[in-house]
N, C-alpha and C. Protein backbone atom coordinates (compact mmCIF):
# COMPACT_ATOMS: atom_id res chain seq x y z
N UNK A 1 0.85 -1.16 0.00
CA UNK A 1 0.00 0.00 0.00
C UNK A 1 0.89 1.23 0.00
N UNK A 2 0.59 2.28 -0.76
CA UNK A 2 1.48 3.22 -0.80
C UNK A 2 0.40 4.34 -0.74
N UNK A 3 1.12 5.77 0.47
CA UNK A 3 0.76 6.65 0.39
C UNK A 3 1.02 7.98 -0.37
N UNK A 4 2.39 7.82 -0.46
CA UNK A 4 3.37 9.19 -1.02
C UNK A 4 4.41 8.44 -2.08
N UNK A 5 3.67 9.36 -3.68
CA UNK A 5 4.33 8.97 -4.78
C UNK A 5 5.63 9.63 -4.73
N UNK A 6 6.66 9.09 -4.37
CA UNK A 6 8.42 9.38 -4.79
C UNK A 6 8.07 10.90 -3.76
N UNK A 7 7.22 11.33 -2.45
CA UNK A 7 7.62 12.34 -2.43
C UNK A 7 7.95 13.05 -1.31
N UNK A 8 8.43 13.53 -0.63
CA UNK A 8 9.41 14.06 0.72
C UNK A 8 8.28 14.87 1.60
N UNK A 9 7.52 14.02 1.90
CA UNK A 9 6.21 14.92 2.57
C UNK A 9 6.85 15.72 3.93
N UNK A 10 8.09 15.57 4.31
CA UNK A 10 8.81 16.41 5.34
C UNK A 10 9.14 18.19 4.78
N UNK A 11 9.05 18.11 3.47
CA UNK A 11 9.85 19.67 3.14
C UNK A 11 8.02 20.43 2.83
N UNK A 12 8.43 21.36 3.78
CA UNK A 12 7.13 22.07 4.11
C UNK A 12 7.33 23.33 2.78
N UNK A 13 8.06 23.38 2.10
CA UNK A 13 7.81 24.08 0.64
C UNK A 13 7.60 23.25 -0.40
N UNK A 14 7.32 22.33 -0.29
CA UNK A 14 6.89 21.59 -0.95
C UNK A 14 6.10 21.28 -2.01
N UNK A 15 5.25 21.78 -3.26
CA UNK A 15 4.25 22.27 -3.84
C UNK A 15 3.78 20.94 -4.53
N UNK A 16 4.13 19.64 -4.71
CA UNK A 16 3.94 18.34 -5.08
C UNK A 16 2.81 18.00 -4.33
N UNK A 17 1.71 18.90 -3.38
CA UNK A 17 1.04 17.87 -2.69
C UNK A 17 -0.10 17.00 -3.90
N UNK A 18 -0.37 17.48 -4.71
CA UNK A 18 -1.30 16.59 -5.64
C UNK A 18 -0.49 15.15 -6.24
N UNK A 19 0.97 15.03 -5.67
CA UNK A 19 1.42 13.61 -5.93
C UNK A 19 1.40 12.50 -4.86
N UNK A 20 0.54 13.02 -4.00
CA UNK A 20 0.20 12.22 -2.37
C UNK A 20 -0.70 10.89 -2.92
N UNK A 21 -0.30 9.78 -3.10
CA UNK A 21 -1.45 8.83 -3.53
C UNK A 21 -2.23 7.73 -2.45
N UNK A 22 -3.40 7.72 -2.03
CA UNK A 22 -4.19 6.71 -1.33
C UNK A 22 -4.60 5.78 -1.76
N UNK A 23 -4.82 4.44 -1.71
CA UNK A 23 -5.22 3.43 -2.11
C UNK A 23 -6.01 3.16 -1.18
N UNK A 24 -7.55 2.42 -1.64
CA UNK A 24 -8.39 1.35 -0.94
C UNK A 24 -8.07 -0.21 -1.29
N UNK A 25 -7.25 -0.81 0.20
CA UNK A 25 -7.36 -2.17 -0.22
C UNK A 25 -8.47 -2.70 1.01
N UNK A 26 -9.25 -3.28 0.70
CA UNK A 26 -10.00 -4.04 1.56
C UNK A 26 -9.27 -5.13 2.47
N UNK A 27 -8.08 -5.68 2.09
CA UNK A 27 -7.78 -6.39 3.08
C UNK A 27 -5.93 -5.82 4.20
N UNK A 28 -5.87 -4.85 3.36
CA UNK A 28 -4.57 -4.50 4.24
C UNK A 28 -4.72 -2.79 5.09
N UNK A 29 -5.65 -2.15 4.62
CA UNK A 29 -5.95 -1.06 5.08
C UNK A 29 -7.15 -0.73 5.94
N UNK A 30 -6.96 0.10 6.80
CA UNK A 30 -7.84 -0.03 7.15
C UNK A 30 -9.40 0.98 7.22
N UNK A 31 -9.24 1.50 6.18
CA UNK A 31 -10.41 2.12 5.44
C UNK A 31 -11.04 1.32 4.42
N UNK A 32 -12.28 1.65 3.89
CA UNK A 32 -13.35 0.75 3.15
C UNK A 32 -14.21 1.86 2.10
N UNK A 33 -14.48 1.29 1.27
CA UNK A 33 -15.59 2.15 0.33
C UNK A 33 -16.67 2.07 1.23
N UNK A 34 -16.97 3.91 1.81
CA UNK A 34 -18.12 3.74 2.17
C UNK A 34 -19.34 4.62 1.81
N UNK A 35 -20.56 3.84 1.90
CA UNK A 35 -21.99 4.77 1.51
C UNK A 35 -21.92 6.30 1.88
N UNK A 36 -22.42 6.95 0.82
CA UNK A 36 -22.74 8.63 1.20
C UNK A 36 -23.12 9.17 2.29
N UNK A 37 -24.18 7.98 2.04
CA UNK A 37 -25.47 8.29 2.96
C UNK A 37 -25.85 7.70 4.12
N UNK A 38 -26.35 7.50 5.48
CA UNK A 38 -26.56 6.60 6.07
C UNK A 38 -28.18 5.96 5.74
N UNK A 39 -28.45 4.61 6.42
CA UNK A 39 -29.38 4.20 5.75
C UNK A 39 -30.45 3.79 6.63
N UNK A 40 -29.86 3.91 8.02
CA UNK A 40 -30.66 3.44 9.17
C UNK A 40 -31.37 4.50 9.76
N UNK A 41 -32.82 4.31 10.44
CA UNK A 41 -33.33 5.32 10.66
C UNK A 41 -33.10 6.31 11.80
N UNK A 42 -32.57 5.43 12.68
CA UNK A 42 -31.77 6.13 14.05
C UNK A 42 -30.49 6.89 13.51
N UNK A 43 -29.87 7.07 12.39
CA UNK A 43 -28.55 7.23 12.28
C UNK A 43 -29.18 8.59 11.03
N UNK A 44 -30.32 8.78 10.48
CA UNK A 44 -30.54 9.69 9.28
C UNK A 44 -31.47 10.73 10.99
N UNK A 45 -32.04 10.11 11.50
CA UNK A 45 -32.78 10.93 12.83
C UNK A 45 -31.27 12.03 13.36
N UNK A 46 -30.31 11.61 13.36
CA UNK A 46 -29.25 12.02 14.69
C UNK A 46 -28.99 13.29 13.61
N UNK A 47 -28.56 12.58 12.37
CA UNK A 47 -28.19 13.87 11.08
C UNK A 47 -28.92 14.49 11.16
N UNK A 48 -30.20 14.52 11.19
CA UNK A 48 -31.13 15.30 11.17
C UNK A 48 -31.20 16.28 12.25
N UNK A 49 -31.00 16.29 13.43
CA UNK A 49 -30.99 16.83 14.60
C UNK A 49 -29.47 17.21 14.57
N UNK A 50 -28.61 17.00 13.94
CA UNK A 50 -27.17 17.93 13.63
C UNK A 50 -27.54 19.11 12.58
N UNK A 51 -27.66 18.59 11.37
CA UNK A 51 -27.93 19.74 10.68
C UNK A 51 -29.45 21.06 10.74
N UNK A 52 -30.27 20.50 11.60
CA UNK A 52 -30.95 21.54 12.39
C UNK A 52 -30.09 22.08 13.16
N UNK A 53 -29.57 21.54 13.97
CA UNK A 53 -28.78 22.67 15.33
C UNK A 53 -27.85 23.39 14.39
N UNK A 54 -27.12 23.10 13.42
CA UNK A 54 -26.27 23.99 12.82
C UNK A 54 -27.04 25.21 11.68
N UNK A 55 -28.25 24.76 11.48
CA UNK A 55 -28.63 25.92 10.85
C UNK A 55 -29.29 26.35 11.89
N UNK A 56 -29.75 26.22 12.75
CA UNK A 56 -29.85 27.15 14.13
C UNK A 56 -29.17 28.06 14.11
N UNK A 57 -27.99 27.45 14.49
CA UNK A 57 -27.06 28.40 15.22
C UNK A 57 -26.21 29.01 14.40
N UNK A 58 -26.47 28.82 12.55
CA UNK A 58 -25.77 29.98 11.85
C UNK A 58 -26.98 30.84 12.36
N UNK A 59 -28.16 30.97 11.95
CA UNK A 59 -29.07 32.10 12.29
C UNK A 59 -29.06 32.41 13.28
N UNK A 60 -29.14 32.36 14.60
CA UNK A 60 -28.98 32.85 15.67
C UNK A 60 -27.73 33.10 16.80
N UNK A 61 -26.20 32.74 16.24
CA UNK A 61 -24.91 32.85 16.81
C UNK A 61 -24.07 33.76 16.09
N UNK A 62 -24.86 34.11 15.02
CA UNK A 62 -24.32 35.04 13.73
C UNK A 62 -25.43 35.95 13.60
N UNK A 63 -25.09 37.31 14.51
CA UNK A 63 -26.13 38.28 13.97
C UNK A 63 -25.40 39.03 12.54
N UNK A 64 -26.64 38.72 11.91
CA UNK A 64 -26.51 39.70 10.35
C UNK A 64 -27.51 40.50 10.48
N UNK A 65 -26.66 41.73 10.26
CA UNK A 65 -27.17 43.14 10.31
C UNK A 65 -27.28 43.58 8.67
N UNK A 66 -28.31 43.52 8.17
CA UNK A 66 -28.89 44.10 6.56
C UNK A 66 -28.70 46.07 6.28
N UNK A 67 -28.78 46.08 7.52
CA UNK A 67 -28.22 47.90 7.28
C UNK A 67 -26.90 48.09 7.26
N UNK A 68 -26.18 47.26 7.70
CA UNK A 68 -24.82 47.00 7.59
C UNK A 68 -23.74 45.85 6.13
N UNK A 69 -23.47 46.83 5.09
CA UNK A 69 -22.56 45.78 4.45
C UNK A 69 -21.86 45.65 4.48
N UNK A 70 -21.38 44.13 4.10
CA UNK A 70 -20.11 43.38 4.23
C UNK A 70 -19.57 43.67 5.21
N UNK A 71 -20.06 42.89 6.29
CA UNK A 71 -19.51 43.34 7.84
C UNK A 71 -18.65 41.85 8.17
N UNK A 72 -18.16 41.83 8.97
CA UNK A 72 -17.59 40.66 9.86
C UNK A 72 -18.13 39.47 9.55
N UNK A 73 -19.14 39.80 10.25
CA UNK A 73 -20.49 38.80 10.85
C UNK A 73 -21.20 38.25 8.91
N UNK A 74 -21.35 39.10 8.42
CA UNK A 74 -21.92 38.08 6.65
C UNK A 74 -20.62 37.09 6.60
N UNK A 75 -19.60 37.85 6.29
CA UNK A 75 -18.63 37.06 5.87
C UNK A 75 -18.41 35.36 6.54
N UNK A 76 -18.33 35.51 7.84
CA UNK A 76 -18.70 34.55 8.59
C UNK A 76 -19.86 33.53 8.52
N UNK A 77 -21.20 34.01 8.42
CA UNK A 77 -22.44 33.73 7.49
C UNK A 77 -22.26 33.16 6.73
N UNK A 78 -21.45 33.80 5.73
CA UNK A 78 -21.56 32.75 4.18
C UNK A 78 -20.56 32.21 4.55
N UNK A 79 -19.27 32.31 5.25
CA UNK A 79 -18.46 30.49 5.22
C UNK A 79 -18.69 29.42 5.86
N UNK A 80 -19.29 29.70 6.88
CA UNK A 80 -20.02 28.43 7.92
C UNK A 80 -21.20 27.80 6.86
N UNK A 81 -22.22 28.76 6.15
CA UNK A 81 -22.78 28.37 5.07
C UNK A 81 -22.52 27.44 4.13
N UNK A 82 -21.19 27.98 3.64
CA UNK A 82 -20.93 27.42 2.46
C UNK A 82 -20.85 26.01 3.23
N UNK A 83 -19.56 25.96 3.90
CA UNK A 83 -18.78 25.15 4.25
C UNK A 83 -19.85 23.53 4.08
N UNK A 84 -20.71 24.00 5.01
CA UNK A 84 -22.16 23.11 5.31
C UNK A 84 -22.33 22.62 3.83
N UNK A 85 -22.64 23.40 3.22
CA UNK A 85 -23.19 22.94 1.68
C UNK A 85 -22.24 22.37 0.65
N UNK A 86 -20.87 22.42 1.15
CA UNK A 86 -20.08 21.23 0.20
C UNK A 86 -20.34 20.12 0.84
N UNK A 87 -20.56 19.60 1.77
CA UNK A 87 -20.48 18.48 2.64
C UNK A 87 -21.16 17.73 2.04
N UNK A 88 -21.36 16.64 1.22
CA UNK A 88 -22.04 15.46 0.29
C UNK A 88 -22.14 14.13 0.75
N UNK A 89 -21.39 13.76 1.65
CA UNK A 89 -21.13 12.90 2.44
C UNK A 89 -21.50 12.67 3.77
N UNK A 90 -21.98 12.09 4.62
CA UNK A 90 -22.38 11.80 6.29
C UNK A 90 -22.28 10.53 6.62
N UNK A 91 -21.86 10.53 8.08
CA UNK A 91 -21.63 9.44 8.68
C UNK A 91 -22.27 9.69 9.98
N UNK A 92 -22.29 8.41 10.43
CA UNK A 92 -23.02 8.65 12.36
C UNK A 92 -22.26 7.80 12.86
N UNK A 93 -21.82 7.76 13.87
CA UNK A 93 -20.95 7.06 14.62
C UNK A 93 -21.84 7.07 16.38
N UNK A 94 -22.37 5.94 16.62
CA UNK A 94 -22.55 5.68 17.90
C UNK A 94 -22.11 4.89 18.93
N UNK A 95 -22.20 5.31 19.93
CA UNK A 95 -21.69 4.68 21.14
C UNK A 95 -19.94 4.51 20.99
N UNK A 96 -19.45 5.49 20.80
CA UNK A 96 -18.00 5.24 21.34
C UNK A 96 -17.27 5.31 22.56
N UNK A 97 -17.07 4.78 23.25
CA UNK A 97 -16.27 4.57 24.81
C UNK A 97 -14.90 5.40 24.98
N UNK A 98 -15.17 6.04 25.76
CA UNK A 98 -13.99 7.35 26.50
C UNK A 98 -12.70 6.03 26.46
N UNK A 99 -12.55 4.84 27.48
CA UNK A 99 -11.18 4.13 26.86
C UNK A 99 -11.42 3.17 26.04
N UNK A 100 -12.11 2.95 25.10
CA UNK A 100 -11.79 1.83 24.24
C UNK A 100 -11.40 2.15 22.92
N UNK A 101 -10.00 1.45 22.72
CA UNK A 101 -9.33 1.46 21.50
C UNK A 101 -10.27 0.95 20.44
N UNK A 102 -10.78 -0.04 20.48
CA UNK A 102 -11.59 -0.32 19.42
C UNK A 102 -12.54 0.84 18.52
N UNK A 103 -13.44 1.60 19.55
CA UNK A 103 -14.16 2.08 19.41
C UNK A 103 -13.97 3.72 18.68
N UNK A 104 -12.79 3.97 18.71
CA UNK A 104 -11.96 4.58 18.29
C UNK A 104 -11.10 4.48 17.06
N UNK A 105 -10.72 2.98 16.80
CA UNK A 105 -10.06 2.36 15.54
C UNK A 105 -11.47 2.57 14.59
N UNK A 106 -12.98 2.33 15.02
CA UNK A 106 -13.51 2.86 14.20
C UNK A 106 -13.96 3.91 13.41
N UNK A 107 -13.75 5.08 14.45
CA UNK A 107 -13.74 6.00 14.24
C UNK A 107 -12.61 6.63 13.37
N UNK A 108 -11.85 6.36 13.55
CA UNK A 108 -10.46 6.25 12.37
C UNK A 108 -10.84 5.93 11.45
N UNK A 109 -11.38 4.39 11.34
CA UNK A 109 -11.27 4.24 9.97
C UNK A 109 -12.67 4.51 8.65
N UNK A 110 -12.89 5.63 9.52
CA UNK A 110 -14.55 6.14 9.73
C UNK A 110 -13.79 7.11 8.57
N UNK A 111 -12.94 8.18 9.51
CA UNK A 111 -12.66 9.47 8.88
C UNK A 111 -11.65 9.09 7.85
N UNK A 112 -10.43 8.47 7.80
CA UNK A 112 -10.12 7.96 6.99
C UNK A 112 -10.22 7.30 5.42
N UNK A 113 -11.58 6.77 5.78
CA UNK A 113 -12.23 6.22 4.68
C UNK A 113 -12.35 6.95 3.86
N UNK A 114 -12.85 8.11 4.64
CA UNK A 114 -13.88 9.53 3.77
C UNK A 114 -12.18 10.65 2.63
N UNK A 115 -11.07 10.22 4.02
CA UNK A 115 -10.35 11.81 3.58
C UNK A 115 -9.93 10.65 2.55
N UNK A 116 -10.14 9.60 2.14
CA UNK A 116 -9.28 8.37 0.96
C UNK A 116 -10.18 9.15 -0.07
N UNK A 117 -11.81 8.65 0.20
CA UNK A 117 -13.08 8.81 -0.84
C UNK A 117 -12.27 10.36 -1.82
N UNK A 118 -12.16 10.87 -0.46
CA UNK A 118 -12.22 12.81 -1.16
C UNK A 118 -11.04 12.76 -1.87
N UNK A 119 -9.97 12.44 -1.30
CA UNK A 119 -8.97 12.45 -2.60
C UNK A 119 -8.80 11.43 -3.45
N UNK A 120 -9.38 10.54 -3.58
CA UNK A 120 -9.64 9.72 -4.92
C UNK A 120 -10.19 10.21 -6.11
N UNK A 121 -11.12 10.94 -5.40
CA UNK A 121 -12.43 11.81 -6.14
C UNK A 121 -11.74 13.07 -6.96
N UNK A 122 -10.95 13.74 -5.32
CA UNK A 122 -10.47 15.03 -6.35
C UNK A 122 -10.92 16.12 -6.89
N UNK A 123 -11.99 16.43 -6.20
CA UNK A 123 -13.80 17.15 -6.69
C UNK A 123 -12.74 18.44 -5.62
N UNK A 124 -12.95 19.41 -6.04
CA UNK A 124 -13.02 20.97 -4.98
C UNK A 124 -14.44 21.25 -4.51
N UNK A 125 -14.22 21.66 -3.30
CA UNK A 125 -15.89 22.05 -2.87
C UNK A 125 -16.50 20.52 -2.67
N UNK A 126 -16.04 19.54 -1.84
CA UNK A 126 -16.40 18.40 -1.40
C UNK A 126 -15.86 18.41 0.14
N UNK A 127 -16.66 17.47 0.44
CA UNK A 127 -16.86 17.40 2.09
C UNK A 127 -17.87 16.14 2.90
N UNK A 128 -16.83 16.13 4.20
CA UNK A 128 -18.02 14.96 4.71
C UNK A 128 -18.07 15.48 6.52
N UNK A 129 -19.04 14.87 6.63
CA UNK A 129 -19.72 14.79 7.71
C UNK A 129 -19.71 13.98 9.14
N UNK A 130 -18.97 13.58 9.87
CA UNK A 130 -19.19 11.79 10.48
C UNK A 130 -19.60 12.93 11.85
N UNK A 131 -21.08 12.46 12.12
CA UNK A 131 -21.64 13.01 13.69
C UNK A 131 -21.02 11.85 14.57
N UNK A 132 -21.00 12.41 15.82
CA UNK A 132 -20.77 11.75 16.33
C UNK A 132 -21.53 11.58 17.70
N UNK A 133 -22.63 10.84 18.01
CA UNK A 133 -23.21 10.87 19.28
C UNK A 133 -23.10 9.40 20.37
N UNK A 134 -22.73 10.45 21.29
CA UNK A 134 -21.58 9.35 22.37
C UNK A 134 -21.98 9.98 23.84
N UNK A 135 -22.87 9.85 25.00
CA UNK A 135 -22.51 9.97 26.34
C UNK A 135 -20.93 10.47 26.88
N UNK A 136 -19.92 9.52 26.50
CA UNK A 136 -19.00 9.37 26.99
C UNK A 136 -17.79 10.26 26.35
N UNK A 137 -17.99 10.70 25.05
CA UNK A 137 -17.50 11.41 24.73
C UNK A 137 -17.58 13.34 24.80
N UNK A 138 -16.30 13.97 24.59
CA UNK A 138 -16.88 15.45 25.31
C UNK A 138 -16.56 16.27 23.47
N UNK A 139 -16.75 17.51 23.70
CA UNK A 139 -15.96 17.81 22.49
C UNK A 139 -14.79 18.26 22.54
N UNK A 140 -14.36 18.13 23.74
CA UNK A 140 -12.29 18.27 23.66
C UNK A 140 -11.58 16.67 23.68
N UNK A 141 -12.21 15.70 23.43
CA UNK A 141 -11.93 14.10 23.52
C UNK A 141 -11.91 14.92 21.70
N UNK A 142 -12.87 14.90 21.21
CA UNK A 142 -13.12 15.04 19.51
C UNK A 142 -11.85 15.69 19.09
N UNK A 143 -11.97 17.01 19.43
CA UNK A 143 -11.11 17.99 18.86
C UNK A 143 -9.35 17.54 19.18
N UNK A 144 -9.37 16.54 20.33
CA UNK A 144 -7.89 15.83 20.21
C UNK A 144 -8.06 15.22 19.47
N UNK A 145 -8.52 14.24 18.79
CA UNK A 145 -8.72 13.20 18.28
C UNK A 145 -8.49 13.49 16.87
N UNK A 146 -9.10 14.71 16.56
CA UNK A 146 -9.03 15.23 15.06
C UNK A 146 -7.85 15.89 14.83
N UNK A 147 -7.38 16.53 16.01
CA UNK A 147 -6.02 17.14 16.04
C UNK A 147 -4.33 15.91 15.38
N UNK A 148 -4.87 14.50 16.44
CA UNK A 148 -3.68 13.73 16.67
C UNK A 148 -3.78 12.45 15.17
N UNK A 149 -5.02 12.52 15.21
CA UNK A 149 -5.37 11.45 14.26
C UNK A 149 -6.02 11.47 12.56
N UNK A 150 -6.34 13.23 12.31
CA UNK A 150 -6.48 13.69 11.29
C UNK A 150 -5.46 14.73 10.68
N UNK A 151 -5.48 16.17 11.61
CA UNK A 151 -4.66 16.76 11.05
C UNK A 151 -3.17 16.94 11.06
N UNK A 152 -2.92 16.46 12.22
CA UNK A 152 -1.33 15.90 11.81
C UNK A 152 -0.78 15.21 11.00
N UNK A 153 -1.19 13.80 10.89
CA UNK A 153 -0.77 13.00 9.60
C UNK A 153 -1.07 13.69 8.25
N UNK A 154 -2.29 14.25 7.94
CA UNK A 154 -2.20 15.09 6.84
C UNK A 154 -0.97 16.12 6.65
N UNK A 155 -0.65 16.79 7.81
CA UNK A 155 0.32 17.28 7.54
C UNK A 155 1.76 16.81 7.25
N UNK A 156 1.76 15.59 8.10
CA UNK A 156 3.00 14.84 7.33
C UNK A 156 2.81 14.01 6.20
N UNK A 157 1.73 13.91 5.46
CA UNK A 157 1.45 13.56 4.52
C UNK A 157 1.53 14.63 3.69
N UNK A 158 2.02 15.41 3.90
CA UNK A 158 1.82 16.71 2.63
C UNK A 158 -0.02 17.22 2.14
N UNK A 159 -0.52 16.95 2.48
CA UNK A 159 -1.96 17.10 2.39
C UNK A 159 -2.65 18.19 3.20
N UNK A 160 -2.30 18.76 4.18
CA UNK A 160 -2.48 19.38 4.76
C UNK A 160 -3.10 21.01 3.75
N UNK A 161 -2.88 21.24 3.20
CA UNK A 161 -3.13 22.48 2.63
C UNK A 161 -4.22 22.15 1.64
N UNK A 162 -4.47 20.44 1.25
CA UNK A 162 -5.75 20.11 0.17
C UNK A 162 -7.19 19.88 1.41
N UNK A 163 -7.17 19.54 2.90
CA UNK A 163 -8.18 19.41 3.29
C UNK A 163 -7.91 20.58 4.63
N UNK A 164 -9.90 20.40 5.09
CA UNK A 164 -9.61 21.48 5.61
C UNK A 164 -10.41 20.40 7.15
N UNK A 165 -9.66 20.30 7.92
CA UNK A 165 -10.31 19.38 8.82
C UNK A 165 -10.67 19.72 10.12
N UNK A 166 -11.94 19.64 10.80
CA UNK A 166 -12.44 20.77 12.36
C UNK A 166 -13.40 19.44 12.88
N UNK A 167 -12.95 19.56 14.39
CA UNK A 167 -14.15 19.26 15.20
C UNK A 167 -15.20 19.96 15.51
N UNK A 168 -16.47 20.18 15.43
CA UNK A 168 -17.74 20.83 15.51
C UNK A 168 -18.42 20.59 17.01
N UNK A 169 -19.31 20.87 17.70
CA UNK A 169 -19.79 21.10 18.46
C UNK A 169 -21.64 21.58 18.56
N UNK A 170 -22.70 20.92 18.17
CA UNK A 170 -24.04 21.48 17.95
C UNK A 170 -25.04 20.91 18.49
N UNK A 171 -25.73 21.39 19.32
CA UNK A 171 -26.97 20.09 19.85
C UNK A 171 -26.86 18.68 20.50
N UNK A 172 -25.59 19.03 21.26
CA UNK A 172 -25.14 18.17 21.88
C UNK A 172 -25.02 17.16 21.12
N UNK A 173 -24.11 17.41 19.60
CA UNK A 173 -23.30 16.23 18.78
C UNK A 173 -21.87 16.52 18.32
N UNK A 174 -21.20 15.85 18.73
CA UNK A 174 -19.61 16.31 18.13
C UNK A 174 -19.68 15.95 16.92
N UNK A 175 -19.41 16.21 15.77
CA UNK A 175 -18.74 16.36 14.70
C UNK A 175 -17.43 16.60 13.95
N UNK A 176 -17.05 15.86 13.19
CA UNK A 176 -15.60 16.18 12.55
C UNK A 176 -16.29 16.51 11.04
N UNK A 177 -15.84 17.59 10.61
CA UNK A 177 -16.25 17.90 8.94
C UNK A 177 -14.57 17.69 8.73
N UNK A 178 -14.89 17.07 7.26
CA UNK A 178 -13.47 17.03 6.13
C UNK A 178 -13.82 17.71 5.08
N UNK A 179 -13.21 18.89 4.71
CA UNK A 179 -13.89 19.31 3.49
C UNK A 179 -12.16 19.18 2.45
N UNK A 180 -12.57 18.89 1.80
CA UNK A 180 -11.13 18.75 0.30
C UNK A 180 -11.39 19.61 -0.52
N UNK A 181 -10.46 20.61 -0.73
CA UNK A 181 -10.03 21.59 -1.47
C UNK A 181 -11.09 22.89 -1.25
N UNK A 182 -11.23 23.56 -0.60
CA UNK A 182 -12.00 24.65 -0.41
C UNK A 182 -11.60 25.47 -1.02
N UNK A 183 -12.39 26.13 -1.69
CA UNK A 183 -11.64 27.19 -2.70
C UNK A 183 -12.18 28.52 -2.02
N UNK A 184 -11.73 29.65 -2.39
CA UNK A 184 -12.13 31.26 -2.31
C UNK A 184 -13.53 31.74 -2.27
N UNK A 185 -14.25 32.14 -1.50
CA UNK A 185 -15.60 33.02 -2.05
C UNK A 185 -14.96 34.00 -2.84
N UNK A 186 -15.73 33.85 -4.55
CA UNK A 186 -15.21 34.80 -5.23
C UNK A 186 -15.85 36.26 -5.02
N UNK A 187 -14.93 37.26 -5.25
CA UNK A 187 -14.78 38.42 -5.13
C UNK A 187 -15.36 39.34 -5.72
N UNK A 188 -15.26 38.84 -7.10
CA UNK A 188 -16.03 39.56 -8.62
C UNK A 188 -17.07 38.57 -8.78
N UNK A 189 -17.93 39.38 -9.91
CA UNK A 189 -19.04 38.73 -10.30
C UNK A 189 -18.62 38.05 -11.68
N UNK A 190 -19.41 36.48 -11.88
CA UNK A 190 -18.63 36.39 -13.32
C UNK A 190 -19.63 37.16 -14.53
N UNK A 191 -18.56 37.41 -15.31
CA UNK A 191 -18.28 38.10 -17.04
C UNK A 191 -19.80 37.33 -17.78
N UNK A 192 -20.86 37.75 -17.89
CA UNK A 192 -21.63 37.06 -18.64
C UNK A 192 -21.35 36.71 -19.91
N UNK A 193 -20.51 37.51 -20.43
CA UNK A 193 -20.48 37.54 -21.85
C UNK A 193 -19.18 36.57 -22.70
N UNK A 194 -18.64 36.14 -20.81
CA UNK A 194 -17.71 35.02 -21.49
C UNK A 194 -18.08 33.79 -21.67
């Protein structure tokens, strides 16, 4: 299994990150082709009650002021926005245990799976979702977790600058979003006439 084509993912000037290669093997790795979507009804219920609390709380944790343009607060608006709306992908993850390794190896190979999917794919403006609802878990257990077990290795993977990876916090569900390749809110309007 190979991750890095011929390439020195240590030199942080590095501009080769599009030669970073992932493979899905089903029997030596430990990520899997997985569904978009979830399919169970307890697990599309929990999504459901995540992406309510997050459009909640863009509308009501983000005051937008309409007498006011292009303030702070829009800008903010439309990236939490956007961000939400590349996301094409969801996962639910239940019952994970504060010490169990296992429960955790899944969760790995949860997010994993997805940051493989996204750069296989290669799509800009893609993204996934894995909620996570757990008793036992807090959202500073998450936000290590995404810290030690997502965005570090990306960074020594040279990848680091193609995804954009956060623990979330909404309605009492932790969340990790992966979004791959986020591009710019553009600035100008486009040229109709091109």
């Amino acid at each position: 299994m190979s991750f890095i084509n011929d390439n020195d993912s240590n030199n942080e000037n590095d501009d080769n990150d599009n030669d970073t290669i992932f493979e899905f093997n089903e029997n030596t790795s430990p990520w899997k082709i997985l569904d978009a979507m979830p399919t169970e009804p307890t697990e599309i219920s929990i999504l459901s009650d995540f992406l309510d609390a997050m459009q909640t709380s863009l509308i009501e944790d983000i005051p937008v002021d309409e007498t006011t343009k292009d303030d702070e607060n829009d800008l903010r608006f439309i990236e939490e926005g956007r961000r939400m709306l590349v996301c094409t992908r969801f996962h639910v993850v239940q019952e994970i245990e504060t010490n169990s390794i296992d429960s955790f190896d899944k969760l790995f190979a949860i997010c994993w799976s997805e940051v493989t999917e996204l750069r296989e794919k290669d799509e800009a403006d893609t993204g996934s979702l894995i909620v996570v609802k757990s008793p036992d878990i807090q959202y500073d257990d998450l936000r290590r977790f995404v810290d030690m077990n997502l965005q570090r290795p990306l960074k020594w993977l040279g990848q680091h600058n193609n995804f954009e990876v956060v623990a979330l916090e909404k309605g009492g569900l932790g969340v990790i979003r992966i979004i791959h390749k986020i591009s710019d809110i553009p600035t100008e309007l486009p040229n109709k006439s091109q």
